[in-house]
C-alpha atoms as a PDB file:
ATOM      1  CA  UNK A   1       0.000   0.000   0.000  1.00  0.00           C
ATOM      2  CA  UNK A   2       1.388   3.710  -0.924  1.00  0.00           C
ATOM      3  CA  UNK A   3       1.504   5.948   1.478  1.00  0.00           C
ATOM      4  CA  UNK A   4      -1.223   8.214   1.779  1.00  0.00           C
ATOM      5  CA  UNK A   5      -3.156   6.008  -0.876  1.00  0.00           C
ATOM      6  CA  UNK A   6      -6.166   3.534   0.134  1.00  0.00           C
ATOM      7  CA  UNK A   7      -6.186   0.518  -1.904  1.00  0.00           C
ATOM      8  CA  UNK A   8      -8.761  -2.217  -0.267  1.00  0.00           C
ATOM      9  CA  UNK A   9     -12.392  -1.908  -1.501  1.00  0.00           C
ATOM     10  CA  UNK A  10     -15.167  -2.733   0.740  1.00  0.00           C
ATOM     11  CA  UNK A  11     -18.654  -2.901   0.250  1.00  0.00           C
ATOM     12  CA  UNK A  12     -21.183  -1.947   2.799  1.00  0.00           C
ATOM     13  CA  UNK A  13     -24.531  -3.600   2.459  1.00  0.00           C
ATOM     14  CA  UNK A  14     -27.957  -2.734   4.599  1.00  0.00           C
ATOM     15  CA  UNK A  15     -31.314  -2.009   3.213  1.00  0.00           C
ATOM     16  CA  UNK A  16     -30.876   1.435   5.992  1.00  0.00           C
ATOM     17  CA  UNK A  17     -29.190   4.096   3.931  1.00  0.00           C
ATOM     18  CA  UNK A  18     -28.660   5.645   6.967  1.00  0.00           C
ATOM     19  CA  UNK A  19     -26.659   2.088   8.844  1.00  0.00           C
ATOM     20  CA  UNK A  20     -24.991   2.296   4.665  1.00  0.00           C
ATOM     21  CA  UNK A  21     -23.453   5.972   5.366  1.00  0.00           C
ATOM     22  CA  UNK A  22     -22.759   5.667   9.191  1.00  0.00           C
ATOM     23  CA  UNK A  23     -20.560   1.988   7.966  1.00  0.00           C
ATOM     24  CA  UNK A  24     -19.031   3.985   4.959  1.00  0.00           C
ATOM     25  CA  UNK A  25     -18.195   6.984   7.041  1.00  0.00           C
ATOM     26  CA  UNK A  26     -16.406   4.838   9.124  1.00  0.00           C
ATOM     27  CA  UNK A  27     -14.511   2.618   6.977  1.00  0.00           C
ATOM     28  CA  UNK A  28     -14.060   5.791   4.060  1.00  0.00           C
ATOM     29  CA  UNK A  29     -10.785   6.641   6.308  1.00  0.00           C
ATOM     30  CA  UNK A  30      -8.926   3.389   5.457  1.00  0.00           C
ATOM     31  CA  UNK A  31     -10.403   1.838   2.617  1.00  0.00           C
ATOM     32  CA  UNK A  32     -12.336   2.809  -0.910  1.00  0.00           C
ATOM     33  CA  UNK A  33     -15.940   1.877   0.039  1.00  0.00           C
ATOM     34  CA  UNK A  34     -18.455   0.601  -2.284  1.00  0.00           C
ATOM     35  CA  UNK A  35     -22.314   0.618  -1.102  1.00  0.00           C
ATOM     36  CA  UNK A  36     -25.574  -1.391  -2.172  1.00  0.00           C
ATOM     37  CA  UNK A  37     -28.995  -1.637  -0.115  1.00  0.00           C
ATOM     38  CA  UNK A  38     -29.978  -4.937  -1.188  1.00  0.00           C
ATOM     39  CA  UNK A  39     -29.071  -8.607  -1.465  1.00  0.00           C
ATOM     40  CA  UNK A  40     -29.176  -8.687  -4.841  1.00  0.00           C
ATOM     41  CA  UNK A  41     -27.423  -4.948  -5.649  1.00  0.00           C
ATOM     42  CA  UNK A  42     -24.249  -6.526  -3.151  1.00  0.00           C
ATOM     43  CA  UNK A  43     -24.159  -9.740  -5.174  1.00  0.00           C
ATOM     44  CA  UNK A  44     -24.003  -7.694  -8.545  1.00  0.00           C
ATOM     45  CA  UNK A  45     -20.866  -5.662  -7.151  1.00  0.00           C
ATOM     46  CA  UNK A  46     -19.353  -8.138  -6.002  1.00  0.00           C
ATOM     47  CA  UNK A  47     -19.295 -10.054  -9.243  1.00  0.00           C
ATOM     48  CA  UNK A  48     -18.392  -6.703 -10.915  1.00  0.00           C
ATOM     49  CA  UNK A  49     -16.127  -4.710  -8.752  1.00  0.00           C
ATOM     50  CA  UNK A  50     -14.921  -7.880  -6.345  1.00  0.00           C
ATOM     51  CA  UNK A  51     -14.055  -6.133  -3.440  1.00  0.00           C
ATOM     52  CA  UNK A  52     -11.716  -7.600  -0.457  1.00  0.00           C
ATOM     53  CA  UNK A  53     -14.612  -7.488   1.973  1.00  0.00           C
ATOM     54  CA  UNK A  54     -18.410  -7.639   2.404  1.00  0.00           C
ATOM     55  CA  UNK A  55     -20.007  -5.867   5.375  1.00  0.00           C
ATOM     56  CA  UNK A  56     -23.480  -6.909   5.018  1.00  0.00           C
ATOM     57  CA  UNK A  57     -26.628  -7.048   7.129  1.00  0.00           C
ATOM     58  CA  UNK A  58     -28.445 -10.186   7.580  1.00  0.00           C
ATOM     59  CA  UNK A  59     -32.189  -9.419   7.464  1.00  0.00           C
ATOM     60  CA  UNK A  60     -32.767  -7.618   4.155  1.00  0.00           C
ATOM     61  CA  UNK A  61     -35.880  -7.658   1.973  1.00  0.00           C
ATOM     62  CA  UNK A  62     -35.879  -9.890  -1.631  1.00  0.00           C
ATOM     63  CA  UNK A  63     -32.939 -11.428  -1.178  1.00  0.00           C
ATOM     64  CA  UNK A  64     -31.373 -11.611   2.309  1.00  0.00           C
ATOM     65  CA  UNK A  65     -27.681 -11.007   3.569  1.00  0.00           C
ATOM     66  CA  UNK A  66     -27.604 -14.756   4.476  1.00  0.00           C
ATOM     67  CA  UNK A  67     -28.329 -15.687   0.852  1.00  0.00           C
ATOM     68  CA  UNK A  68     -26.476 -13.316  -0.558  1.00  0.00           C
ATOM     69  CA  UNK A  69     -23.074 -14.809   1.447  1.00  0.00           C
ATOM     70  CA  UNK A  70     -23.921 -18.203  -0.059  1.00  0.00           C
ATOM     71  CA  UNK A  71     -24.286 -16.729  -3.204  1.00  0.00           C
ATOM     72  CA  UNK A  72     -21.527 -14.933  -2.984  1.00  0.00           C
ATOM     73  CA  UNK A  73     -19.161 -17.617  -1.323  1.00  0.00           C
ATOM     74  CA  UNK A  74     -20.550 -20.780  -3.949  1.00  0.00           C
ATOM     75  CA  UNK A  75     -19.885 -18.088  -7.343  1.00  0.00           C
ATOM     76  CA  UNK A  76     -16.457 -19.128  -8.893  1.00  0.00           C
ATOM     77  CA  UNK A  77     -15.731 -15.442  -9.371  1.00  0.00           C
ATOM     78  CA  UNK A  78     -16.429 -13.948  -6.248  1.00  0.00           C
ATOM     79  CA  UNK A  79     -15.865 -17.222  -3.991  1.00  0.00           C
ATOM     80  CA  UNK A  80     -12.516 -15.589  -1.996  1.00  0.00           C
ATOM     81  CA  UNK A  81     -14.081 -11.995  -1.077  1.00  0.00           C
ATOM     82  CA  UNK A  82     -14.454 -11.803   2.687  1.00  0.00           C
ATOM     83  CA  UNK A  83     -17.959 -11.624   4.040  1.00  0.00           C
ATOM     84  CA  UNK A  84     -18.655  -9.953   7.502  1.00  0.00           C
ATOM     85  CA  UNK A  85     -22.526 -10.627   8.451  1.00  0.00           C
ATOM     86  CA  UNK A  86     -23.830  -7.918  10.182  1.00  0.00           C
ATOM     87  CA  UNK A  87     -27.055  -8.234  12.843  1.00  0.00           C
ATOM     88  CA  UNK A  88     -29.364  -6.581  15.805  1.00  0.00           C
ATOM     89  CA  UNK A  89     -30.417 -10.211  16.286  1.00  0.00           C
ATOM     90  CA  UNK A  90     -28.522 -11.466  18.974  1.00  0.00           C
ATOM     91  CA  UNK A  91     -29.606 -15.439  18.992  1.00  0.00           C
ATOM     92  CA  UNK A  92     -27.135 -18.015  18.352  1.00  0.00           C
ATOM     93  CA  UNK A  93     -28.884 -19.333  15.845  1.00  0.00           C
ATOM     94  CA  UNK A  94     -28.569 -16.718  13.793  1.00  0.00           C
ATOM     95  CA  UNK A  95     -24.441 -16.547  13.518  1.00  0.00           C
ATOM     96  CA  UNK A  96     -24.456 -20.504  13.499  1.00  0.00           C
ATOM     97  CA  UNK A  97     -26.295 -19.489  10.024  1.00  0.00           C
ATOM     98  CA  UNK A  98     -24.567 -16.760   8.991  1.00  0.00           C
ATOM     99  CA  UNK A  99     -21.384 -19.663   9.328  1.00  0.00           C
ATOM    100  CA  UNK A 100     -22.949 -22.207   7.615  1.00  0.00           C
ATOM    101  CA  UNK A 101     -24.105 -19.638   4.992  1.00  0.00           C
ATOM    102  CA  UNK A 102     -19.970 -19.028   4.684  1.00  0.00           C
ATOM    103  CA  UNK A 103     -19.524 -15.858   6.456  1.00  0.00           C
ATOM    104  CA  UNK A 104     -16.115 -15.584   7.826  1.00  0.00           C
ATOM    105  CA  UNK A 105     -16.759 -13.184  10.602  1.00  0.00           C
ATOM    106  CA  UNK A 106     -20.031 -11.834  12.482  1.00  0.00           C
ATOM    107  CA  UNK A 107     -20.351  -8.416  14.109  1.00  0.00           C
ATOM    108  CA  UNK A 108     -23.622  -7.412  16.033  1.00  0.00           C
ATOM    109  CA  UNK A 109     -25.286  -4.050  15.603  1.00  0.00           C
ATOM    110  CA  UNK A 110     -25.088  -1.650  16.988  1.00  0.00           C
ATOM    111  CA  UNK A 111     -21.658  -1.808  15.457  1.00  0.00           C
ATOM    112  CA  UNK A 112     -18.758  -0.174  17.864  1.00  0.00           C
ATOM    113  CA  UNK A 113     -16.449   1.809  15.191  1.00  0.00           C
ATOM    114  CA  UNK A 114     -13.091   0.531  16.357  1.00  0.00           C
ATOM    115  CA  UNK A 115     -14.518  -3.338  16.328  1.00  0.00           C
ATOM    116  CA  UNK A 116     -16.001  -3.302  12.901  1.00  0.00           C
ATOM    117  CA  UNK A 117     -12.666  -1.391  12.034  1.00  0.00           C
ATOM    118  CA  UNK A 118     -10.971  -4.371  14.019  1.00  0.00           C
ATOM    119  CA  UNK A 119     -12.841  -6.895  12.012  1.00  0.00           C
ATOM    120  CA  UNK A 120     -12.344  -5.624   8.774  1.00  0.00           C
ATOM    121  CA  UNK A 121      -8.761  -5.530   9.622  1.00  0.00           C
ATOM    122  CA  UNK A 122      -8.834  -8.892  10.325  1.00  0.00           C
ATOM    123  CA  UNK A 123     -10.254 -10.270   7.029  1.00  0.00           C
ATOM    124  CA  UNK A 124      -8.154  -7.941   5.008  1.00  0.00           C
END
């Protein structure tokens, strides 16, 4: 990485514009951040723009963030990007899923700053 220069891509996903800007304003410091507010949107970036990481909610309309990590994780293209599954819902059963979905990290919302920066870090 250049000095000065950010070179990772992200992409935030939430059906909230408002949880997509608060994520991106975050993460904007480090890394170039790509946004979508949908399932399906995320899965079309990711095929096109293939970022490192996915930040994405789990409970989204249409297509869910769940579905959209499988999706994501079983595509030949876009099978190595990073997903980060993103929830209110604090139940087990819902990171055991976001795991067996392929997720390779899980933070709950309401997201701390310095652990989703941690986090993203982590799958960088």
């Amino acid at each position: 990485m250049i000095f000065g220069k950010k070179k990772d891509y992200v992409l935030i996903v939430d059906d909230s514009p408002t949880v997509v800007e608060m994520l991106s304003h975050i993460l904007a410091a480090k890394y170039n951040v790509l946004k979508a507010t949908s399932g399906k949107e995320a899965i079309e970036i990711a095929r096109k723009s293939k970022p490192k990481v996915v930040v994405m909610d789990a409970r989204m309309p249409e297509i869910d963030g769940w579905m959209a990590c499988k999706i994501i994780k079983e595509t030949a293209a876009t099978k190595k990007i990073k997903v980060l599954m993103c929830t209110g819902a604090s139940k087990g059963k819902e990171v055991k899923k976001a795991f067996n979905m392929g997720a390779d990290s899980f933070i709950m919302k309401p997201v701390v700053p310095s652990k989703l920066l941690a986090k993203v870090n982590e799958l960088m």
